[in-house]
C-alpha atoms as a PDB file:
ATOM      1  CA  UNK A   1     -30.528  18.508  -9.710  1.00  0.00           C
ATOM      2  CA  UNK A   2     -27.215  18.945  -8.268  1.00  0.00           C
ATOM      3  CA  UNK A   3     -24.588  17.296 -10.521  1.00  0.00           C
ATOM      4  CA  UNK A   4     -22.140  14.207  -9.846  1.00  0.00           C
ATOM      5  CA  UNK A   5     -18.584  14.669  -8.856  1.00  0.00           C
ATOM      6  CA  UNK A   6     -16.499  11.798  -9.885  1.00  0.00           C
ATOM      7  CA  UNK A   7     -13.392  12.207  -7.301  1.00  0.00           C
ATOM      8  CA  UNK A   8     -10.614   9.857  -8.859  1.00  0.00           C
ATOM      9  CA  UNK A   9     -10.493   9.376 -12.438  1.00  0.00           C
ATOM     10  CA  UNK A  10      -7.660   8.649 -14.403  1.00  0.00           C
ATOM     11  CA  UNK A  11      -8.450  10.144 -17.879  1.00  0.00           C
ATOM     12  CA  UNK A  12      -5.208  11.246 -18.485  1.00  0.00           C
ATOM     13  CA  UNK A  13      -4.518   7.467 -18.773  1.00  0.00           C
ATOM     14  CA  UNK A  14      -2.787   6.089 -22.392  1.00  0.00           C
ATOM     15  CA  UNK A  15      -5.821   4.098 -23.163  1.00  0.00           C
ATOM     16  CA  UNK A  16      -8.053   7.078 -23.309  1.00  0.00           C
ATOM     17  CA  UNK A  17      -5.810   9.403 -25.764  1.00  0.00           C
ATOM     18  CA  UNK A  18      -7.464  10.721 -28.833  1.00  0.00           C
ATOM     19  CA  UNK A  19     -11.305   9.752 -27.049  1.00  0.00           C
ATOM     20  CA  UNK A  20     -11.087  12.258 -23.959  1.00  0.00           C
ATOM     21  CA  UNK A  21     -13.491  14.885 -25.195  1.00  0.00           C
ATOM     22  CA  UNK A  22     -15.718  12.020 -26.065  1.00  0.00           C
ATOM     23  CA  UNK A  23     -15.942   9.911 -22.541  1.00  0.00           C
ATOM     24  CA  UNK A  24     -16.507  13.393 -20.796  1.00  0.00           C
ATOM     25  CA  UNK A  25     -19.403  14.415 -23.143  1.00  0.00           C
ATOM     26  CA  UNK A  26     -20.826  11.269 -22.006  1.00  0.00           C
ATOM     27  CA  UNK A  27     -20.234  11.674 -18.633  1.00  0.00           C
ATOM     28  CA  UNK A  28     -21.621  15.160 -18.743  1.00  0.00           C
ATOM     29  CA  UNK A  29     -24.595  13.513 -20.653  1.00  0.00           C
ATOM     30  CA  UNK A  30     -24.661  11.054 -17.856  1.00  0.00           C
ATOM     31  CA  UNK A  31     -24.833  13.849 -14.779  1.00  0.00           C
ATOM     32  CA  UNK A  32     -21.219  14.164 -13.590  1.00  0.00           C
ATOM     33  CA  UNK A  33     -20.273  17.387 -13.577  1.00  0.00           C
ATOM     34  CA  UNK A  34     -16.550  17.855 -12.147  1.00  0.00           C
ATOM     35  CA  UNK A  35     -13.636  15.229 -11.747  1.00  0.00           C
ATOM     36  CA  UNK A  36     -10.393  14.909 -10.339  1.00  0.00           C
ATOM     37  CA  UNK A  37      -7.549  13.563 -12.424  1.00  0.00           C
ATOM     38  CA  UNK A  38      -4.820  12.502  -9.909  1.00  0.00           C
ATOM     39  CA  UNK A  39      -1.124  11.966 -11.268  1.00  0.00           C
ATOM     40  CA  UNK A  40       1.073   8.496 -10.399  1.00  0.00           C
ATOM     41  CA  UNK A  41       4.871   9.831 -11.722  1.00  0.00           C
ATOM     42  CA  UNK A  42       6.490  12.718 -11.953  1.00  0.00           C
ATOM     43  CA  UNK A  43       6.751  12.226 -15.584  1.00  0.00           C
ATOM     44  CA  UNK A  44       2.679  11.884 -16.330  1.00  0.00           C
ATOM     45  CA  UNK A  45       2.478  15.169 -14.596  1.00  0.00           C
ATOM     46  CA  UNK A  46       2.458  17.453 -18.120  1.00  0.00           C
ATOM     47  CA  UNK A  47      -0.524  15.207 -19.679  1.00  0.00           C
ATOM     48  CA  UNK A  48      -2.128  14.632 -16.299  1.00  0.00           C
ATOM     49  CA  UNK A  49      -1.956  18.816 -16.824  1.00  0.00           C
ATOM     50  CA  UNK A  50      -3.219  18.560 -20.069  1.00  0.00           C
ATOM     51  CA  UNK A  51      -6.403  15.974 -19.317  1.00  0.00           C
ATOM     52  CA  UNK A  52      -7.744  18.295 -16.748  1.00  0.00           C
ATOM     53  CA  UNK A  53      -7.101  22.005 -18.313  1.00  0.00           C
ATOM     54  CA  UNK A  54      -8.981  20.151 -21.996  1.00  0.00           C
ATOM     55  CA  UNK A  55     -12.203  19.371 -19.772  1.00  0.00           C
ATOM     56  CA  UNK A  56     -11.780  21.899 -16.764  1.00  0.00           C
ATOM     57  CA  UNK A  57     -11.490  19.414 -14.620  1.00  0.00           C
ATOM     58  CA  UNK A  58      -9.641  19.146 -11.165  1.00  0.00           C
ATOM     59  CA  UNK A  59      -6.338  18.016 -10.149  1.00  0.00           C
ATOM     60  CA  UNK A  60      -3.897  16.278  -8.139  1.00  0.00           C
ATOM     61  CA  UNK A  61      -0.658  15.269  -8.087  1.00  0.00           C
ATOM     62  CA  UNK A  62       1.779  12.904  -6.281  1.00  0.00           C
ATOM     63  CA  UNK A  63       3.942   9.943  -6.787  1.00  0.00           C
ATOM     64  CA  UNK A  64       2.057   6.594  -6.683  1.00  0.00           C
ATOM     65  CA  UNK A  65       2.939   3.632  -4.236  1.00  0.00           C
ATOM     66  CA  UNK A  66       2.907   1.302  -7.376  1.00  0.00           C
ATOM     67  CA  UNK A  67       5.448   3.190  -9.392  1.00  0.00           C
ATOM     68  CA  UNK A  68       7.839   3.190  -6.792  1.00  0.00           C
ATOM     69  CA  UNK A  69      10.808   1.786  -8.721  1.00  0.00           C
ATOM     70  CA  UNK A  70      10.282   5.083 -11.163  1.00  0.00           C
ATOM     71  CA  UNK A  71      10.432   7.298  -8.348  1.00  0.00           C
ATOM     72  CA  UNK A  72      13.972   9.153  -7.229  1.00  0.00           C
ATOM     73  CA  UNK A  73      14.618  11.621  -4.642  1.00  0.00           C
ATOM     74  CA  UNK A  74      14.902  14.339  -7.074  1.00  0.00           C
ATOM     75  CA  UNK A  75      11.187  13.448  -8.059  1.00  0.00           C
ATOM     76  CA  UNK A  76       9.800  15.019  -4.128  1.00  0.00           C
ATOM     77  CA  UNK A  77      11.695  18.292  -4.968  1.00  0.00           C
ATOM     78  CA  UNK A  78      10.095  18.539  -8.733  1.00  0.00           C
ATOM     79  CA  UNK A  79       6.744  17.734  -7.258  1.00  0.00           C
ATOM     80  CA  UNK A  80       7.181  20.652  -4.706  1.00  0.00           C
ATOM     81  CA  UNK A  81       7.519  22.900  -7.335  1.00  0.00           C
ATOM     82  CA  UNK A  82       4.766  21.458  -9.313  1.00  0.00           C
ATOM     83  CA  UNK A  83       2.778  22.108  -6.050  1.00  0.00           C
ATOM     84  CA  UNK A  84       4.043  25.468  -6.261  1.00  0.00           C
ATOM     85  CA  UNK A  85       3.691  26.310  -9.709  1.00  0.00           C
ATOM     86  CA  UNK A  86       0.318  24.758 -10.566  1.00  0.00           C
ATOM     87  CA  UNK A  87      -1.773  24.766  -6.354  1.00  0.00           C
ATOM     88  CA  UNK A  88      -3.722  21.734  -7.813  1.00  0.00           C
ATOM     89  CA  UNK A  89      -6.774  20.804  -5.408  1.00  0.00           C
ATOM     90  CA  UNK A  90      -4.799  18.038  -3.588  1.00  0.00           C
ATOM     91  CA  UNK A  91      -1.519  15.994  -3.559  1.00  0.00           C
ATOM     92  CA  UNK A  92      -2.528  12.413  -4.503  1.00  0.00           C
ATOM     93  CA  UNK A  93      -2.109   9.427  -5.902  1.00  0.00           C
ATOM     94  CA  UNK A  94       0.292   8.886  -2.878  1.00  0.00           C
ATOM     95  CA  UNK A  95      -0.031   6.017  -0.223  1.00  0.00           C
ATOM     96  CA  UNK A  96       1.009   2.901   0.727  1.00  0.00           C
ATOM     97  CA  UNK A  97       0.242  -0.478  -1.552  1.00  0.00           C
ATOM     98  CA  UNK A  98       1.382  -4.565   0.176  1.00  0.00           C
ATOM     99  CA  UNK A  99      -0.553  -6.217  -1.727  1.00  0.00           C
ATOM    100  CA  UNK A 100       1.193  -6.842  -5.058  1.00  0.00           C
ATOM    101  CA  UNK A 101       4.406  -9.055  -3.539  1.00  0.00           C
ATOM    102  CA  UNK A 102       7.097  -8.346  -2.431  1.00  0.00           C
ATOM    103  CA  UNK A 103       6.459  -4.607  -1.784  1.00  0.00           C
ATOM    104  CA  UNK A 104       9.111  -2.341  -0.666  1.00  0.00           C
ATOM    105  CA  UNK A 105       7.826  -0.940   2.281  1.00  0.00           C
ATOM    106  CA  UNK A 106      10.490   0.818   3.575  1.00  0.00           C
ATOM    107  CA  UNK A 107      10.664   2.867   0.760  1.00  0.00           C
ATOM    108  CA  UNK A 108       7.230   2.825   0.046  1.00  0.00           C
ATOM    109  CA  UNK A 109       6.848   4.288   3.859  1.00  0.00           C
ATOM    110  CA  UNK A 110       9.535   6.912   2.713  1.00  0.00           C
ATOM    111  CA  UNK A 111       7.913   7.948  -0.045  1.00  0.00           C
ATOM    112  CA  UNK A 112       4.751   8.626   1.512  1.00  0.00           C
ATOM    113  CA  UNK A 113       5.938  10.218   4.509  1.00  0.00           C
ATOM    114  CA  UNK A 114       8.157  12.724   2.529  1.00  0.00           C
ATOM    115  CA  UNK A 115       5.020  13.707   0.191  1.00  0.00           C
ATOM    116  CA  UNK A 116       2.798  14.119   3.593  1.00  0.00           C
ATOM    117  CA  UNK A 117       5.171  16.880   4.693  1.00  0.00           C
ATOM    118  CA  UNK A 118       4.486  18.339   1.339  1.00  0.00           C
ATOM    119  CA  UNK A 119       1.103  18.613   1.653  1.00  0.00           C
ATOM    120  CA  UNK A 120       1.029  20.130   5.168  1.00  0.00           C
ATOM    121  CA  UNK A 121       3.877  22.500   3.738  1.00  0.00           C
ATOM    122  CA  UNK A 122       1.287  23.255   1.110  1.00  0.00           C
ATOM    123  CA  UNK A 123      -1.785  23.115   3.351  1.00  0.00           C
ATOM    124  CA  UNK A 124      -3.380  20.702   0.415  1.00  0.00           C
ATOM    125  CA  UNK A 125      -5.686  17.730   0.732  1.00  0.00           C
ATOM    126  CA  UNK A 126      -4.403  14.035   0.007  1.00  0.00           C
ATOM    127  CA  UNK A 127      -6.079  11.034  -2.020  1.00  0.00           C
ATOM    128  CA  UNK A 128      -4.562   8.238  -0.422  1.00  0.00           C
ATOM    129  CA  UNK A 129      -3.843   4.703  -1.927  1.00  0.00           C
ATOM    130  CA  UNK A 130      -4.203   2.007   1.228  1.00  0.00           C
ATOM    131  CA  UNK A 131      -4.640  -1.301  -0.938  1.00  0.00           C
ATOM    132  CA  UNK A 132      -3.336  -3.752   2.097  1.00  0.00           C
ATOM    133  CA  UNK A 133      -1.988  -1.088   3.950  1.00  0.00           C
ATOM    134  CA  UNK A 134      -4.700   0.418   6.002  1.00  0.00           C
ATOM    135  CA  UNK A 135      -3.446   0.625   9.554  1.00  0.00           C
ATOM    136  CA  UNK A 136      -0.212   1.483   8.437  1.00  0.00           C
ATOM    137  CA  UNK A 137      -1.508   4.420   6.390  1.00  0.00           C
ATOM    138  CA  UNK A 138      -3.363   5.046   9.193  1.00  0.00           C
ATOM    139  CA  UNK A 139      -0.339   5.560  11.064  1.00  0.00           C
ATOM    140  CA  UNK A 140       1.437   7.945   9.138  1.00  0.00           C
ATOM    141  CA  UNK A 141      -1.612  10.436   8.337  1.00  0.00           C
ATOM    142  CA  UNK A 142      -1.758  10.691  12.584  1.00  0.00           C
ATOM    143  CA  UNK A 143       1.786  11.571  12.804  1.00  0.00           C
ATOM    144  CA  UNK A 144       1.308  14.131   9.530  1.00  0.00           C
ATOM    145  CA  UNK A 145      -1.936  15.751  10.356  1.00  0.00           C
ATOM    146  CA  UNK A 146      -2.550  16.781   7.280  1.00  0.00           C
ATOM    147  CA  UNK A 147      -5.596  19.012   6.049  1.00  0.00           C
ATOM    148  CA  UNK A 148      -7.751  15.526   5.285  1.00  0.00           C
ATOM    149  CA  UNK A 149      -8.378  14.065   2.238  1.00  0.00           C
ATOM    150  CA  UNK A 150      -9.819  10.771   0.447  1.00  0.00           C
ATOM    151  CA  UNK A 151      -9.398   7.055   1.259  1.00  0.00           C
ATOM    152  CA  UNK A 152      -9.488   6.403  -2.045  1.00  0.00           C
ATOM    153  CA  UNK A 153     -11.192   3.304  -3.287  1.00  0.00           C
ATOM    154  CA  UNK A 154     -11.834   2.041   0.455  1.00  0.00           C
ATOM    155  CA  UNK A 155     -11.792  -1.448   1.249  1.00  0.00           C
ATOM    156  CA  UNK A 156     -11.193  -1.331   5.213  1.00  0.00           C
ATOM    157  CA  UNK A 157     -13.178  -2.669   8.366  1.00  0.00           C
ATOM    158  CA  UNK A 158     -15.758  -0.684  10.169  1.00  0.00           C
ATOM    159  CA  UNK A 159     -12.758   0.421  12.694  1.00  0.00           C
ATOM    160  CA  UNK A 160     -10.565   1.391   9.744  1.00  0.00           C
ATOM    161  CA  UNK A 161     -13.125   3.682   8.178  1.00  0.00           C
ATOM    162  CA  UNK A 162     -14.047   4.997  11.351  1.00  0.00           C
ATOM    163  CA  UNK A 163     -10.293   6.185  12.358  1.00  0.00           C
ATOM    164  CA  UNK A 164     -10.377   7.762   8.586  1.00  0.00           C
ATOM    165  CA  UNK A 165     -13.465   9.719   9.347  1.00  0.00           C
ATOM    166  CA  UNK A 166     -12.059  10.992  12.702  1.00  0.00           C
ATOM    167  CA  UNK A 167      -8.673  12.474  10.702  1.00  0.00           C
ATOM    168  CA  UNK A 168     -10.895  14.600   8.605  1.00  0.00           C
ATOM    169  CA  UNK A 169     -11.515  11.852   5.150  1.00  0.00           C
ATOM    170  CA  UNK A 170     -14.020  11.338   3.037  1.00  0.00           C
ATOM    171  CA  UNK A 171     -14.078   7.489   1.836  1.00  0.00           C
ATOM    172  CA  UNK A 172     -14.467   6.617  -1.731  1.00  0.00           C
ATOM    173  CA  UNK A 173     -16.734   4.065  -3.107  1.00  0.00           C
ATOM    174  CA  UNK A 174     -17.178   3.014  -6.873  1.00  0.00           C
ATOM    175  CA  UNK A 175     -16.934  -0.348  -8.405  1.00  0.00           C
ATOM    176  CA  UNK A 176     -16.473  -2.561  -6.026  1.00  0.00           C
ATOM    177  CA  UNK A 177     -19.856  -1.094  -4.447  1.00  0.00           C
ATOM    178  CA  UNK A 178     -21.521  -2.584  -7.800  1.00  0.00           C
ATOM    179  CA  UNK A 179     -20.816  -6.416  -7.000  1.00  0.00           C
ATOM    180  CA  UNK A 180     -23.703  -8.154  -4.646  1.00  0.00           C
ATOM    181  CA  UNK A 181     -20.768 -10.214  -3.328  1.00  0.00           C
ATOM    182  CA  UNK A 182     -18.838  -7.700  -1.846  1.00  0.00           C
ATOM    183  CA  UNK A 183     -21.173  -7.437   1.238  1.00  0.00           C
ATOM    184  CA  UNK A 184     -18.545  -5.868   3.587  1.00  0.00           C
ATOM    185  CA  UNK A 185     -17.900  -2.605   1.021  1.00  0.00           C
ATOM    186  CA  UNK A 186     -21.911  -2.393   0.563  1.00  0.00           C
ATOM    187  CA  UNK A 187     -22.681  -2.486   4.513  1.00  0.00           C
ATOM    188  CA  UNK A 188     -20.352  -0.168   4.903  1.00  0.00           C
ATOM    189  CA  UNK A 189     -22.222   1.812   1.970  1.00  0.00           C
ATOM    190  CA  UNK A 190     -25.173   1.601   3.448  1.00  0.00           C
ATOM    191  CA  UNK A 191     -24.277   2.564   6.986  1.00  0.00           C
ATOM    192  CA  UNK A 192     -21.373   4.665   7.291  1.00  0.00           C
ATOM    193  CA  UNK A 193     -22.476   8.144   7.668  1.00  0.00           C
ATOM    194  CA  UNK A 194     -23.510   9.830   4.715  1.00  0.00           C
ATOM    195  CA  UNK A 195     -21.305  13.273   5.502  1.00  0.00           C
ATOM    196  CA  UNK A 196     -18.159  11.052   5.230  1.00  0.00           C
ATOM    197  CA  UNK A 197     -18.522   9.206   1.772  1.00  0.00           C
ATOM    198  CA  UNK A 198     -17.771  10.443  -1.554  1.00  0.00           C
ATOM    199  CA  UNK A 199     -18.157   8.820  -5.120  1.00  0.00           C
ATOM    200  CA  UNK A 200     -15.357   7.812  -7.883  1.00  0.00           C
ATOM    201  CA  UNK A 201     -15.106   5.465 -10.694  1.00  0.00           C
ATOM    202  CA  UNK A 202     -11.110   4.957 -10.530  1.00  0.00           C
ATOM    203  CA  UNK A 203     -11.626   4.191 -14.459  1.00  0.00           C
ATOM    204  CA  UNK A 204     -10.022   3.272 -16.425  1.00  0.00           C
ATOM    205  CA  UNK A 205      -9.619   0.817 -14.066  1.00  0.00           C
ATOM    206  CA  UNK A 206     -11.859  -1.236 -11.023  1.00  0.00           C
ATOM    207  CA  UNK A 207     -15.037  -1.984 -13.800  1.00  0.00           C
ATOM    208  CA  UNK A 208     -17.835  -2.061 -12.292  1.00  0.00           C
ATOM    209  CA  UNK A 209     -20.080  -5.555 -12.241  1.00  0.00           C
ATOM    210  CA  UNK A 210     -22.027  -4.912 -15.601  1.00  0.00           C
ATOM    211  CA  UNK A 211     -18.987  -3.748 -17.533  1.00  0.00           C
ATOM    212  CA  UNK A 212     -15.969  -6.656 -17.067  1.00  0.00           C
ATOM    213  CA  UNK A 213     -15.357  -6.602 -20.783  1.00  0.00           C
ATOM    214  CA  UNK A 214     -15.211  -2.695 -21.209  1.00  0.00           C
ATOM    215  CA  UNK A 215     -13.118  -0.260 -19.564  1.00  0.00           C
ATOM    216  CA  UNK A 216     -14.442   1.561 -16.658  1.00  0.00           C
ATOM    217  CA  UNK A 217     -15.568   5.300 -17.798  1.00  0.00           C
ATOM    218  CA  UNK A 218     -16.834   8.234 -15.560  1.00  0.00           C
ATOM    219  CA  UNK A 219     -20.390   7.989 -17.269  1.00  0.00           C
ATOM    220  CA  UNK A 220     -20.322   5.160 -14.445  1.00  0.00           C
ATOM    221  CA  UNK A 221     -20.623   7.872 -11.859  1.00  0.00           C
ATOM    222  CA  UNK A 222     -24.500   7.830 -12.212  1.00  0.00           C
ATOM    223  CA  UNK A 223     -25.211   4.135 -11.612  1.00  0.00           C
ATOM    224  CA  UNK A 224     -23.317   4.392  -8.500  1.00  0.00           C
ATOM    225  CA  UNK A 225     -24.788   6.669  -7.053  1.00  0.00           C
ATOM    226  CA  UNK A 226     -28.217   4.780  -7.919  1.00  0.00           C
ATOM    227  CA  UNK A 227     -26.864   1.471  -6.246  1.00  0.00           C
ATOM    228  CA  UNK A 228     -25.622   3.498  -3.182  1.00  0.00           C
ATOM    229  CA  UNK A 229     -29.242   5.245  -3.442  1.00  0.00           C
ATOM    230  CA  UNK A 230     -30.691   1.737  -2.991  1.00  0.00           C
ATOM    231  CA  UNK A 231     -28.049   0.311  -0.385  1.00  0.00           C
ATOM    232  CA  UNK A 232     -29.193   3.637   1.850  1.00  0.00           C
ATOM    233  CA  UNK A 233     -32.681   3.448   0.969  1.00  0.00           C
ATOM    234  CA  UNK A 234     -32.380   7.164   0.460  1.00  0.00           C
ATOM    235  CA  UNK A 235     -33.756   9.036  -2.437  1.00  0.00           C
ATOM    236  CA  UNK A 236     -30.844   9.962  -5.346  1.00  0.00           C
ATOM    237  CA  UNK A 237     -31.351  13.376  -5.580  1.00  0.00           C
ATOM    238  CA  UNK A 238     -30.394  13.512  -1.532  1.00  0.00           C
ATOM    239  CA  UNK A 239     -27.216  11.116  -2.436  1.00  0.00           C
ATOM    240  CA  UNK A 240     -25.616  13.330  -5.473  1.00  0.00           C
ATOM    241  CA  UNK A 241     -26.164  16.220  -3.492  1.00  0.00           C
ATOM    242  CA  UNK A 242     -24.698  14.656  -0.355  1.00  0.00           C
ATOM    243  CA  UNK A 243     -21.855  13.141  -2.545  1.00  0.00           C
ATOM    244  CA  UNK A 244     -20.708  16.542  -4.661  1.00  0.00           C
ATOM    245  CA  UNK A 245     -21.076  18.359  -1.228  1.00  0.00           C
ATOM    246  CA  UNK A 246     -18.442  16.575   0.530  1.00  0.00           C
ATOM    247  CA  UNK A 247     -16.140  16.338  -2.597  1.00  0.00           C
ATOM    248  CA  UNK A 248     -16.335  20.207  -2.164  1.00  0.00           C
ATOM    249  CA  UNK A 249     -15.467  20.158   1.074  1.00  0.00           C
ATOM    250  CA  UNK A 250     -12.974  18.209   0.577  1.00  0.00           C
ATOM    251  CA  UNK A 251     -11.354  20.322  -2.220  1.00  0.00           C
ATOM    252  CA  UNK A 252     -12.465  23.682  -1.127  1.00  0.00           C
ATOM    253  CA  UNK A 253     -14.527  24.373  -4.000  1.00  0.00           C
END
């Protein structure tokens, strides 16, 4: 059976040191095969580095919306060279975040603007942050036309996900997908096509229903894909290959 691809895992995260080896035997154990560890600041970039070259995995790097008081102008030109330097499989976490308040949109917009350039320049892929900021994201990846990408952790209408697809992304689902209450995300699950959704676990963070108390791992992976299994009605073999073959597409592995 083809194996899982988790597409946006943070194990480079602080909470994971010293155990890394350890979550990705289990994950391995558990069916995933390949992740991608996407960077937030330019000054996570070394262990983000590390986290993937200790378990082969993929990589990505970028300045995150949510960091954006870390972030200096000084930080687009270092990541250019990192992009340089290292050709990681996309640029990302980047993206726009309104929901925590007040966000600073204007340079939030700057930011993500200035690090869409850089993956044209660099003909890379982009995981995209949109918490809130959908339509405006929207917005900016028409004007950048970059080489696609990932809506990462998607939580848009029909309409959004739709104009997404039709720019060349894949949509990620994960834990919210786990919760019978979020009927939106799982319609969308279970109707979007197939060819445009990919699966992540985000963890450490967005648990997923059965695990509030523990932090989220990428051993996950394989009960999402059984709930999205079930949402489609489909048969899991057909959704893990589905899945891992649009996260190559994707990357260009």
């Amino acid at each position: 059976m083809t194996g899982l691809i988790d597409t946006h895992c943070h194990l480079d995260a602080p909470v994971f040191a010293g155990q890394q080896a350890a979550i990705w035997g289990a994950a391995q154990a558990a069916g995933v095969t390949q992740l991608l560890i996407p960077a937030t600041t330019l000054a996570t970039f070394p262990a983000t580095r590390q986290a993937a070259q200790a378990v082969g995995a993929w990589v990505a790097y970028g300045l995150h919306p949510l960091f954006i008081d870390q972030h200096q102008p000084a930080h687009l030109d270092q990541l250019d060279d990192w992009l340089t330097r290292e050709r990681p499989q996309a640029v990302g976490e980047i993206g726009l975040d309104f929901y925590l308040p007040p966000p600073d949109t204007a340079r939030q917009e700057a930011l993500f603007a200035a690090q869409l350039a850089l993956a044209r320049r660099h003909d890379l892929p982009v995981i995209v942050h949109c918490r809130r900021a959908q339509d405006c994201v929207l917005k900016y990846l028409r004007r950048a036309k970059v080489k696609g990408g990932i809506a990462h952790a998607f939580n848009g209408s029909r309409q959004q996900a739709e104009a997404f697809i039709a720019l060349g992304f894949k949509l990620g689902f994960g834990g919210t997908m786990t919760f019978e209450g979020s009927r939106r995300i799982r319609a969308l699950a279970a109707s979007l096509p197939l060819s445009a959704i990919v699966l992540e676990t985000d963890a450490p963070d967005m648990r997923p229903a059965w695990a509030q108390d523990k932090q989220n791992v990428p051993a996950n992976l394989s009960h999402f894909a059984e709930i999205l299994a079930a949402l489609r009605h489909a048969p899991l073999a057909h959704i893990i290959a589905a899945t891992t073959k649009n996260a190559r597409t994707i990357f260009g592995q």
